[in-house]
PDB file of N, CA and C in Angstrom:
ATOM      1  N   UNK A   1      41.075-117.222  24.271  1.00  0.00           N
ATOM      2  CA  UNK A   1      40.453-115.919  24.320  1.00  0.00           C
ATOM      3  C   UNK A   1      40.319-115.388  22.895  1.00  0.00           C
ATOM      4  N   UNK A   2      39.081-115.037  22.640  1.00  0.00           N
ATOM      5  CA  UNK A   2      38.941-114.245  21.043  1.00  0.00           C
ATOM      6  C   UNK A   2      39.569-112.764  21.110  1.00  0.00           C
ATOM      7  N   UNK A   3      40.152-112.857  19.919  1.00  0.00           N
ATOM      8  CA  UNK A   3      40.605-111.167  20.057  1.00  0.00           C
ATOM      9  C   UNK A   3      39.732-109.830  19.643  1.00  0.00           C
ATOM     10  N   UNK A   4      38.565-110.422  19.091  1.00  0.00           N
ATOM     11  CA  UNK A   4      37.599-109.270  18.046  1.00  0.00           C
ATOM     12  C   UNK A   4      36.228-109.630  18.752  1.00  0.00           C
ATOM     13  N   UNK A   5      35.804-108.126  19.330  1.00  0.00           N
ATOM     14  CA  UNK A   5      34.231-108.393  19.736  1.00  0.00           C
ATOM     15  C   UNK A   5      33.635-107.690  18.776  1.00  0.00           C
ATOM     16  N   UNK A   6      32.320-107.388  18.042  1.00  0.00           N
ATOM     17  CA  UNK A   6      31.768-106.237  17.094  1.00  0.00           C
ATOM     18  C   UNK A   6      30.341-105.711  17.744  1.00  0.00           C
ATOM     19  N   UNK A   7      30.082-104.442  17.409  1.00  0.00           N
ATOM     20  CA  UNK A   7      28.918-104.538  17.544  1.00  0.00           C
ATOM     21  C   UNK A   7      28.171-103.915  16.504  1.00  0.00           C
ATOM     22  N   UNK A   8      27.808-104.469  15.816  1.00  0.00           N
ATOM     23  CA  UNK A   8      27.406-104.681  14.324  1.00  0.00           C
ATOM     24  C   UNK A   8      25.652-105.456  14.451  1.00  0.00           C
ATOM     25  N   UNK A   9      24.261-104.545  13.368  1.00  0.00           N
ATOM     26  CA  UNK A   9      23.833-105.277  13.060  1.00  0.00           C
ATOM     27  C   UNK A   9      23.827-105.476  11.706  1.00  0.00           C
ATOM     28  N   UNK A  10      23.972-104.882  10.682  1.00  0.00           N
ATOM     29  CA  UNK A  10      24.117-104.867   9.342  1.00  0.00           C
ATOM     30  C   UNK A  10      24.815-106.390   8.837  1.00  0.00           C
ATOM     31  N   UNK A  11      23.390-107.595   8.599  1.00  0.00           N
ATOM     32  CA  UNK A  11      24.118-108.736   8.336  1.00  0.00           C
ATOM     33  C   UNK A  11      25.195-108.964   7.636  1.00  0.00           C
ATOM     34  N   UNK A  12      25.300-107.790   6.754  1.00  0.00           N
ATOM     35  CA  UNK A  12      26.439-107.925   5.350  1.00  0.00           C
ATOM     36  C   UNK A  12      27.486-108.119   6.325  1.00  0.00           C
ATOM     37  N   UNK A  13      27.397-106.641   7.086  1.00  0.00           N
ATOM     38  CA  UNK A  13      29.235-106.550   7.623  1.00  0.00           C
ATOM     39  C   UNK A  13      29.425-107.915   8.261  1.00  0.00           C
ATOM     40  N   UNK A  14      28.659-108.424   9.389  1.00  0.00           N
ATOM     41  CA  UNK A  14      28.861-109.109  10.115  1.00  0.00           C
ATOM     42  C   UNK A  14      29.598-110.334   9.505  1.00  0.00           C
ATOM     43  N   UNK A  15      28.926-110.734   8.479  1.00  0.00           N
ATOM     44  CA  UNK A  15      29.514-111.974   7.720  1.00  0.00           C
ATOM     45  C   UNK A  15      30.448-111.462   7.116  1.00  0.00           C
ATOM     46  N   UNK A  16      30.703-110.218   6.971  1.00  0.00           N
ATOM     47  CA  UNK A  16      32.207-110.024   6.386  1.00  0.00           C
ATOM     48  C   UNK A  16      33.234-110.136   7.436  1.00  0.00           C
ATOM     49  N   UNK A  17      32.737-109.575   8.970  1.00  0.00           N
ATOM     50  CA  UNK A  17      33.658-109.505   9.736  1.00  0.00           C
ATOM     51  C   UNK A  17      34.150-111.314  10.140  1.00  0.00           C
ATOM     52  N   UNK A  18      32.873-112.120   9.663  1.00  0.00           N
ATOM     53  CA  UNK A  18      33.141-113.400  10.504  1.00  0.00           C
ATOM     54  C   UNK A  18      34.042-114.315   9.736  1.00  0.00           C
ATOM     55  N   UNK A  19      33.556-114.166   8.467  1.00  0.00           N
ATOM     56  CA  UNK A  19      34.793-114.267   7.338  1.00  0.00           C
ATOM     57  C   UNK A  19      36.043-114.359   7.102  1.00  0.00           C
ATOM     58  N   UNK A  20      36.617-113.233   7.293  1.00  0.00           N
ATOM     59  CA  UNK A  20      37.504-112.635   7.009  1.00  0.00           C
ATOM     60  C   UNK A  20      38.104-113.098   8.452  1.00  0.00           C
ATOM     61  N   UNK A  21      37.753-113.010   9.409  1.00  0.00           N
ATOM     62  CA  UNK A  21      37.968-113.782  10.673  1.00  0.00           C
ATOM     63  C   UNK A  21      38.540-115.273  10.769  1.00  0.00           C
ATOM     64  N   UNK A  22      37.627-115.971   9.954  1.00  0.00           N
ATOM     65  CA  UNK A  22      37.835-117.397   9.772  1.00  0.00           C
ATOM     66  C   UNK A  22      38.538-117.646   8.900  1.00  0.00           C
ATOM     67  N   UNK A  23      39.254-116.697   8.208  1.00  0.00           N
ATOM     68  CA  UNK A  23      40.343-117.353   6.592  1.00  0.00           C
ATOM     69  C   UNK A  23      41.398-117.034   7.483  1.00  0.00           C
ATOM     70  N   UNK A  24      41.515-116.129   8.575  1.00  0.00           N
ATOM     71  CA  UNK A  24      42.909-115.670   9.900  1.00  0.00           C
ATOM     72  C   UNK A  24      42.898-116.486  10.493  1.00  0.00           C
ATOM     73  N   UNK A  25      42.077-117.251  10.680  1.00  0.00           N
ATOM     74  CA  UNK A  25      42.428-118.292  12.361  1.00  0.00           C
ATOM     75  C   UNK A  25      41.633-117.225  13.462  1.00  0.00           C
ATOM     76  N   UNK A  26      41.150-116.844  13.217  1.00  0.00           N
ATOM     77  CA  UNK A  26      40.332-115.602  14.427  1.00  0.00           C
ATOM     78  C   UNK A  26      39.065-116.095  15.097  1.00  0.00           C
ATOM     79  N   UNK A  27      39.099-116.378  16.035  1.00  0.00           N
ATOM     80  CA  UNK A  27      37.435-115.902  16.481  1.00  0.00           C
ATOM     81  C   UNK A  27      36.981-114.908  17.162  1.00  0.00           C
ATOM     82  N   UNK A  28      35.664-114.413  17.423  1.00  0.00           N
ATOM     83  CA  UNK A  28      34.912-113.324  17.470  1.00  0.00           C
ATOM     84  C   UNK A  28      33.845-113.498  18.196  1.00  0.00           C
ATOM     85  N   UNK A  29      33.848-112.369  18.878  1.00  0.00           N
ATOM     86  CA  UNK A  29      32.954-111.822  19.905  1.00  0.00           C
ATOM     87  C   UNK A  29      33.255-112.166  21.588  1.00  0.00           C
ATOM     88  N   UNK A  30      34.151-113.240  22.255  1.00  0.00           N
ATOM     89  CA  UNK A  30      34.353-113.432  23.661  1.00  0.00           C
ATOM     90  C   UNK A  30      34.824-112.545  24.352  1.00  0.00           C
ATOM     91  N   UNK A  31      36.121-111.877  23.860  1.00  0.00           N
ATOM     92  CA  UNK A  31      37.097-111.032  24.251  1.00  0.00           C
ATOM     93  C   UNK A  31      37.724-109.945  23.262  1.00  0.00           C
ATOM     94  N   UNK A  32      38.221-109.084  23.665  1.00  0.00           N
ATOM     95  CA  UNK A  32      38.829-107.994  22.726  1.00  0.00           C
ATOM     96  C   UNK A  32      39.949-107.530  22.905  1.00  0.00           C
ATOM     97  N   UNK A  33      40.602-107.736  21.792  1.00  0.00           N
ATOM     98  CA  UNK A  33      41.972-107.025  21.363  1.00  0.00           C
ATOM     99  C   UNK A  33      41.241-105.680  20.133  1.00  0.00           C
ATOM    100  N   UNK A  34      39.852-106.226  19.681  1.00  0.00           N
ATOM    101  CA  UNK A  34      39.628-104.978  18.925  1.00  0.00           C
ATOM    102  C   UNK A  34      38.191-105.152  18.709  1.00  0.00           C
ATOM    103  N   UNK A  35      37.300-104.190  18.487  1.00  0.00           N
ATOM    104  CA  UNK A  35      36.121-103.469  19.343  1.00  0.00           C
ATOM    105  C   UNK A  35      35.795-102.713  17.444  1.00  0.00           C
ATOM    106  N   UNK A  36      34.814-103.617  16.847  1.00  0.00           N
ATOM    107  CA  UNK A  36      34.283-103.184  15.751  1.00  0.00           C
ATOM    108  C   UNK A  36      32.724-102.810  15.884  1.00  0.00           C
ATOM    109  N   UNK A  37      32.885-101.522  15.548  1.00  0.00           N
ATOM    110  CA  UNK A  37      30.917-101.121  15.896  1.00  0.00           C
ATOM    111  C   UNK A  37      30.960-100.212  14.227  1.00  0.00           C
ATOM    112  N   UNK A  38      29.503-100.532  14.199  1.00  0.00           N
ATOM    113  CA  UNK A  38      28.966 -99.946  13.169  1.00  0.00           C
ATOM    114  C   UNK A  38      28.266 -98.697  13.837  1.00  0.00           C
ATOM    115  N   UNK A  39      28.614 -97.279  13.598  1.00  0.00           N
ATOM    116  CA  UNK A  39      28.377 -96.314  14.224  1.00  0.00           C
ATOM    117  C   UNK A  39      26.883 -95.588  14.088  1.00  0.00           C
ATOM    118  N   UNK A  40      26.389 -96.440  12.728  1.00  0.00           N
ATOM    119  CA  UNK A  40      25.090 -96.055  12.692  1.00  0.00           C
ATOM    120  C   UNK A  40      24.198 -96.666  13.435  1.00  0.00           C
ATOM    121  N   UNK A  41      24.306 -97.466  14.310  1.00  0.00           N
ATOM    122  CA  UNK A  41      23.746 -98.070  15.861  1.00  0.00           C
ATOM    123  C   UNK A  41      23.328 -97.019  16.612  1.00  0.00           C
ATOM    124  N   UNK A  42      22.123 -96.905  17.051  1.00  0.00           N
ATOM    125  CA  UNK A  42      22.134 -95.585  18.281  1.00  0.00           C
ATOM    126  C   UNK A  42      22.754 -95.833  19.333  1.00  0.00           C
ATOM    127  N   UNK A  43      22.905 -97.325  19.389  1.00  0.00           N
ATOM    128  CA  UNK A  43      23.643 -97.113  20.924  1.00  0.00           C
ATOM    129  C   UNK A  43      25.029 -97.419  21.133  1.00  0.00           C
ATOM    130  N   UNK A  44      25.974 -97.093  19.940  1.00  0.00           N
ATOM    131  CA  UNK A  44      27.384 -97.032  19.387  1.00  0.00           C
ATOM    132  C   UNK A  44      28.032 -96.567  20.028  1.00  0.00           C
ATOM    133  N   UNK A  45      27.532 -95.109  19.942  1.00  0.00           N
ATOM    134  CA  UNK A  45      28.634 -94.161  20.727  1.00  0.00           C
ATOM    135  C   UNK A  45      28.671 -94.388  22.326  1.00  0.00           C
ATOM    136  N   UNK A  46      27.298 -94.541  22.838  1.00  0.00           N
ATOM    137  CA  UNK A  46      27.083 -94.817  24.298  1.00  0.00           C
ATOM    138  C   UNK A  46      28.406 -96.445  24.616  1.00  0.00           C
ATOM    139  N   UNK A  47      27.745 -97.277  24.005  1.00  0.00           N
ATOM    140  CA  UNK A  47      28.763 -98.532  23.876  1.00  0.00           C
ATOM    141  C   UNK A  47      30.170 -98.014  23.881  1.00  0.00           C
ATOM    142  N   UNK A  48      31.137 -97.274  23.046  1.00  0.00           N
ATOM    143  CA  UNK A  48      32.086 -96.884  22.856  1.00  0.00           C
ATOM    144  C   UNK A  48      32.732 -95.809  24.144  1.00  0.00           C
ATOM    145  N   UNK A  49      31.909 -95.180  24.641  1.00  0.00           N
ATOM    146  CA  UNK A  49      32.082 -94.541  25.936  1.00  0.00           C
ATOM    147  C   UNK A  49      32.375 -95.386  27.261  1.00  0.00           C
ATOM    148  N   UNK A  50      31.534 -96.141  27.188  1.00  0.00           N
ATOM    149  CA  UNK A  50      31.558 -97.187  28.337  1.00  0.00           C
ATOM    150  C   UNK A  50      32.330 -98.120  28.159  1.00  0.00           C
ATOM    151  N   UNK A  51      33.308 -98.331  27.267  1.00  0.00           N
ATOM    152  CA  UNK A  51      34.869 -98.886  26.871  1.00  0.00           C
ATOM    153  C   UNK A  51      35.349 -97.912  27.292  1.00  0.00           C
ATOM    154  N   UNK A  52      35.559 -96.737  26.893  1.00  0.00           N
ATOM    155  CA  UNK A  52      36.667 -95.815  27.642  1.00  0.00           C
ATOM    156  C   UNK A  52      36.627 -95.773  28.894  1.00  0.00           C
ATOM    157  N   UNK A  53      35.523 -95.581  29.723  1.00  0.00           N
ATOM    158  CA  UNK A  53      35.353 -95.861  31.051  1.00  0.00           C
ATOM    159  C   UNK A  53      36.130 -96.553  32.030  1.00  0.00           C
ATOM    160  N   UNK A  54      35.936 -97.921  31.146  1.00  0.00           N
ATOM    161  CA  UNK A  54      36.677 -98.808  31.884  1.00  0.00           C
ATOM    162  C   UNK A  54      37.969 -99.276  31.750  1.00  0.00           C
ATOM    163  N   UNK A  55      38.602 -99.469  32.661  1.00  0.00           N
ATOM    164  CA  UNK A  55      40.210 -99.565  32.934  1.00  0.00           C
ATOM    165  C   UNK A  55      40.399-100.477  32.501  1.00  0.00           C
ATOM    166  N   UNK A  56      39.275-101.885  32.382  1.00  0.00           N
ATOM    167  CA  UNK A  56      39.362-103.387  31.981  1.00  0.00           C
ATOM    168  C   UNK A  56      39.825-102.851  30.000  1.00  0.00           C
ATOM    169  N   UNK A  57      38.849-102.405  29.627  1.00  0.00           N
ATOM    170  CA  UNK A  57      38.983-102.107  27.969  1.00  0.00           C
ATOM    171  C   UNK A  57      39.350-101.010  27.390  1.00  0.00           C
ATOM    172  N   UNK A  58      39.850-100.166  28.495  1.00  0.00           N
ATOM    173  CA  UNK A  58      39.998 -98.218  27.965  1.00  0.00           C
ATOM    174  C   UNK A  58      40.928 -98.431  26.950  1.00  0.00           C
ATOM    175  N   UNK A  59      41.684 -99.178  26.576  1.00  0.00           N
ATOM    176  CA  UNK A  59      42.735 -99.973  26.179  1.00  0.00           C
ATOM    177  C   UNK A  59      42.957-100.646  24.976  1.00  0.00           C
ATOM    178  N   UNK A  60      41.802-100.947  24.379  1.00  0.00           N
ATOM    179  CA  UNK A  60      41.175-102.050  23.649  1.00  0.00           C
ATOM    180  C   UNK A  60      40.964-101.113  22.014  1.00  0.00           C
ATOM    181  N   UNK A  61      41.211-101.421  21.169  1.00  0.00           N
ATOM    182  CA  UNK A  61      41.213-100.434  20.208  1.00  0.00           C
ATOM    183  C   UNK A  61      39.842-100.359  19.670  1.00  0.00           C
ATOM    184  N   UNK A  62      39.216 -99.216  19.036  1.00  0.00           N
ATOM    185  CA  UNK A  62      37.943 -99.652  18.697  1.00  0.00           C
ATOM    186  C   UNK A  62      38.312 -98.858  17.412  1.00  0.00           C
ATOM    187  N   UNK A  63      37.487 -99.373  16.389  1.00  0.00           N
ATOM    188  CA  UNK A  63      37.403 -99.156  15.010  1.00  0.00           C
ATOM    189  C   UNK A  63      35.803 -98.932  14.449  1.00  0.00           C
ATOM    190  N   UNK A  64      35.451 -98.108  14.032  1.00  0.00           N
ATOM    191  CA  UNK A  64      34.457 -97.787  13.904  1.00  0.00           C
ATOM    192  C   UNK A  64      34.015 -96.976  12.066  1.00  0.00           C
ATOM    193  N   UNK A  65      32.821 -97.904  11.950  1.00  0.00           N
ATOM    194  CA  UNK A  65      32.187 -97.606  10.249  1.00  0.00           C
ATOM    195  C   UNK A  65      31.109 -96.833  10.333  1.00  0.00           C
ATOM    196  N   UNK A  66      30.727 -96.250   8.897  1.00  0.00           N
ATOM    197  CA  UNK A  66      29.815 -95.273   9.102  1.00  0.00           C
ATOM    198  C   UNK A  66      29.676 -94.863   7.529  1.00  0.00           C
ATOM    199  N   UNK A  67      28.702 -94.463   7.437  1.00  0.00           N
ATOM    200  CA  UNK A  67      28.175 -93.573   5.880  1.00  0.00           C
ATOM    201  C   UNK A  67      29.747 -93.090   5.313  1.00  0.00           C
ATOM    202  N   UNK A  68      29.976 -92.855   4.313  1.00  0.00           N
ATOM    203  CA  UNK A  68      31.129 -92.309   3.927  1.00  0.00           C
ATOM    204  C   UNK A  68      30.929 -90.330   4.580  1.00  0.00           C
ATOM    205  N   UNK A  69      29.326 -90.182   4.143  1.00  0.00           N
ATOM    206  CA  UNK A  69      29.579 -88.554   4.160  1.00  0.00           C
ATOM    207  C   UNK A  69      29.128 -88.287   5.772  1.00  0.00           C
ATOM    208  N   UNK A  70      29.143 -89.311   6.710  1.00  0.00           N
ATOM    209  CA  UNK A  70      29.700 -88.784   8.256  1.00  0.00           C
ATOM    210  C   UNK A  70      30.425 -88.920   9.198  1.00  0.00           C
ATOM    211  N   UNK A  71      31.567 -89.591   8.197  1.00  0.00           N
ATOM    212  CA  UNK A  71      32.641 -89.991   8.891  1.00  0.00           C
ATOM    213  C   UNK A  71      33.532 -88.555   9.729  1.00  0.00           C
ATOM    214  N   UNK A  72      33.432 -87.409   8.894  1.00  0.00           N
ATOM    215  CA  UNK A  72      33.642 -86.117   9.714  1.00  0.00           C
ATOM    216  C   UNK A  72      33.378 -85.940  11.390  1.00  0.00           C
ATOM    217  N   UNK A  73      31.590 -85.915  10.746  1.00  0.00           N
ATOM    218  CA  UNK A  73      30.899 -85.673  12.151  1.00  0.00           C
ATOM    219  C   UNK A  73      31.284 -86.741  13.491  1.00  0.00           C
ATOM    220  N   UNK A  74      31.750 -87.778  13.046  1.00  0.00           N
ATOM    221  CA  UNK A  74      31.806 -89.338  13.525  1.00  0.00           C
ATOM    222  C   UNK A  74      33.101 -88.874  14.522  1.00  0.00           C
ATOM    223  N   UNK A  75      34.568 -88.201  13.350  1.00  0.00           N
ATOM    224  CA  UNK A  75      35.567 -88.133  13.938  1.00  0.00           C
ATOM    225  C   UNK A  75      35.277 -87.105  14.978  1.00  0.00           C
ATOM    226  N   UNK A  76      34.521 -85.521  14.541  1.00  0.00           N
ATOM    227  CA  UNK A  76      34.694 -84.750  15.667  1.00  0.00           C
ATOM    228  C   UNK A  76      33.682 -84.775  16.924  1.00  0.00           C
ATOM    229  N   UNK A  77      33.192 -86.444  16.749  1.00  0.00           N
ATOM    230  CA  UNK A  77      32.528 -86.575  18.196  1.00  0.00           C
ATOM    231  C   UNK A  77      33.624 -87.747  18.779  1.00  0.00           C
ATOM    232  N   UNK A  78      35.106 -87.638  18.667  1.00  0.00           N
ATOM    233  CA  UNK A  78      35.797 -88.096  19.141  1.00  0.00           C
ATOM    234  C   UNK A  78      35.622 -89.616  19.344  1.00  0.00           C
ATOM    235  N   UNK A  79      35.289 -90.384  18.025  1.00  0.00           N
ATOM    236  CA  UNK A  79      35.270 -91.834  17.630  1.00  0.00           C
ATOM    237  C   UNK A  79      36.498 -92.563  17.586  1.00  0.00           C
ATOM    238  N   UNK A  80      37.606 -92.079  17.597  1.00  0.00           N
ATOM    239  CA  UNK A  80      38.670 -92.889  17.156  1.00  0.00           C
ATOM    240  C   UNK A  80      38.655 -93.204  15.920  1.00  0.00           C
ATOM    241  N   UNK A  81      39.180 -94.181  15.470  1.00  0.00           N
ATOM    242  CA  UNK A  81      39.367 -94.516  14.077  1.00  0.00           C
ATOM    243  C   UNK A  81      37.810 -94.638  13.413  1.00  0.00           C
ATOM    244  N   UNK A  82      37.424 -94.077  12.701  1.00  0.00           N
ATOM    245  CA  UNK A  82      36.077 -93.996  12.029  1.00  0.00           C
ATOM    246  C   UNK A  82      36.545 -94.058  10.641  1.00  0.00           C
ATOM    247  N   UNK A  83      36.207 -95.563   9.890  1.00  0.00           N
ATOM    248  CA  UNK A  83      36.358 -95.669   8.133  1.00  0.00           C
ATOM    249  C   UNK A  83      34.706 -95.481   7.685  1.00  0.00           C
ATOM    250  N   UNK A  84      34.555 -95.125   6.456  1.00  0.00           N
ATOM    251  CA  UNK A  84      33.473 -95.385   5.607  1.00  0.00           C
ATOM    252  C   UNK A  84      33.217 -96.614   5.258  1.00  0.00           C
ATOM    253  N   UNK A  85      32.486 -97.146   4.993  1.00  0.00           N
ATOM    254  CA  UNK A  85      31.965 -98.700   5.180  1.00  0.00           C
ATOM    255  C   UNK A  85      32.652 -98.873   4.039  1.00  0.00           C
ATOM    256  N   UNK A  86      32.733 -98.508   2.611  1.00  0.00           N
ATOM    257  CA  UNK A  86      34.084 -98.990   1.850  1.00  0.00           C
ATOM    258  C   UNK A  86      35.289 -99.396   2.396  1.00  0.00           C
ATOM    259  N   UNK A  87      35.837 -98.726   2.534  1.00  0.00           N
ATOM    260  CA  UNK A  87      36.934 -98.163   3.358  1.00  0.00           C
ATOM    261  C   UNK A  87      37.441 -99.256   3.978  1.00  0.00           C
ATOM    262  N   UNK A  88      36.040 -99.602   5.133  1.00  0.00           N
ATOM    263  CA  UNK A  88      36.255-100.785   6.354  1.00  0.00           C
ATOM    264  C   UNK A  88      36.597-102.224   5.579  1.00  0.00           C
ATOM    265  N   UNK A  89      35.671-102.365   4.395  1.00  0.00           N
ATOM    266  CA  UNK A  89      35.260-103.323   3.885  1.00  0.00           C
ATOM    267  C   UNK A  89      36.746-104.188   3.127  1.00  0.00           C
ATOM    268  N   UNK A  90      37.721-102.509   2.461  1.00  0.00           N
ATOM    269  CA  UNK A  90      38.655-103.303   2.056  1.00  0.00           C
ATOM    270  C   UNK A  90      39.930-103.439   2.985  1.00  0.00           C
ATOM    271  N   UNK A  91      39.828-102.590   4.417  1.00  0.00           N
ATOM    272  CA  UNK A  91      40.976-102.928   5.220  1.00  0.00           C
ATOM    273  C   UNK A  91      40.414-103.898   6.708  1.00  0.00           C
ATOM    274  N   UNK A  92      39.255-104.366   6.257  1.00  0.00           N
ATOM    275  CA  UNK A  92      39.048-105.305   7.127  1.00  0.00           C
ATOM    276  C   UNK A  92      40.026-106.572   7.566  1.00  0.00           C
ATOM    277  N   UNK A  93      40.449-107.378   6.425  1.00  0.00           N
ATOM    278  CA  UNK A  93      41.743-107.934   6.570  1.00  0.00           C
ATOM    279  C   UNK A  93      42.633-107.794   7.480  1.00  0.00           C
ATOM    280  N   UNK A  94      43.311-106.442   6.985  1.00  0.00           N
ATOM    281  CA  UNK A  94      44.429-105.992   7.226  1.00  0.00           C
ATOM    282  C   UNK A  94      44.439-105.377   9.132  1.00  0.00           C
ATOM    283  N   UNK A  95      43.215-105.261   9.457  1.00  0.00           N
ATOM    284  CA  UNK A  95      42.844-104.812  10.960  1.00  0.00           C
ATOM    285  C   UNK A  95      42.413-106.315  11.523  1.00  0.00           C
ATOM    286  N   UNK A  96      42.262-107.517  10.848  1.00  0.00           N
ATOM    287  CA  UNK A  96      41.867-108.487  11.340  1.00  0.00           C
ATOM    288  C   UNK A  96      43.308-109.088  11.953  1.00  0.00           C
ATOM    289  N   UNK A  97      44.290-109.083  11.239  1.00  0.00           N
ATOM    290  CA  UNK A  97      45.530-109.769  10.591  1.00  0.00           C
ATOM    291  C   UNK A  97      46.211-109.103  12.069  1.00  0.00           C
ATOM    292  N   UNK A  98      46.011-107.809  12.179  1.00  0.00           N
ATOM    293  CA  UNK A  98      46.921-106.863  13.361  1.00  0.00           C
ATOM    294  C   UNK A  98      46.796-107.615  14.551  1.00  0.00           C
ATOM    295  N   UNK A  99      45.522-108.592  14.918  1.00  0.00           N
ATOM    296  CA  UNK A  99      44.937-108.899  16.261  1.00  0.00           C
ATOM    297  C   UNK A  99      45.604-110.532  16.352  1.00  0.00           C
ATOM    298  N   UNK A 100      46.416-110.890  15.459  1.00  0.00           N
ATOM    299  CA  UNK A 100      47.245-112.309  15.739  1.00  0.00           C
ATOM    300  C   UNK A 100      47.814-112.684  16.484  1.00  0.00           C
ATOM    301  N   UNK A 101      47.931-113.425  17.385  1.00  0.00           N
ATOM    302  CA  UNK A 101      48.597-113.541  18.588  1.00  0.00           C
ATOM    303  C   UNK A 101      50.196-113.777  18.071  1.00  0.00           C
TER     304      UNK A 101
END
C-alpha cells in the first residue's frame, strides 16, 4: 500500500514530491497515509472536503501549498496544514519521512 496520494498539477512540485519519495523508499499515489494538494487547483478544496466526508479518509492527513501571500485566506477556509510553496518545498522531506512504515 502507498502511503502518499497528491493532487498536484504544477510539474515542478510533482517531481519534487516523486523524488523526494523515491530517495525514502516511498511510493505515491495508491493509498494514503498523507493527502498533498496544491491549493491553487479549483477543485482542491472541493477534493479536500470530500476526504473529510468520508470515514474511509476523514483521518488521513492532508497538507496543503499555496502562494505564500494566501496561505491566511487558505487557513481561514479551514485547510488544515496550509505551507507556502517554499515552505512545502523545504519540509517536503521531513513530511515524506513521517509516512514510514
Amino acid at each position: 500500500m502507498a502511503p502518499i496520494v497528491y493532487l498536484v498539477r504544477d510539474l515542478v512540485f510533482v517531481s519534487k514530491i516523486r523524488e523526494a519519495a523515491a530517495r525514502l523508499g516511498l511510493e505515491v499515489e495508491r493509498a494514503a497515509k498523507l493527502v498533498i494538494v496544491d491549493l491553487r487547483l479549483p477543485e482542491a478544496l472541493d477534493a479536500l472536503a470530500r476526504l473529510a466526508a468520508d470515514p474511509a479518509t476523514a483521518r488521513v492527513r492532508a497538507v496543503g501549498f499555496v502562494d505564500h501571500e494566501q496561505v491566511d485566506a487558505m487557513e481561514a477556509r479551514g485547510c488544515g496544514t496550509v505551507l507556502a510553496k517554499g515552505r512545502f518545498a523545504r519540509e517536503l522531506p521531513a513530511l515524506l519521512a513521517a509516512c514510514r512504515p
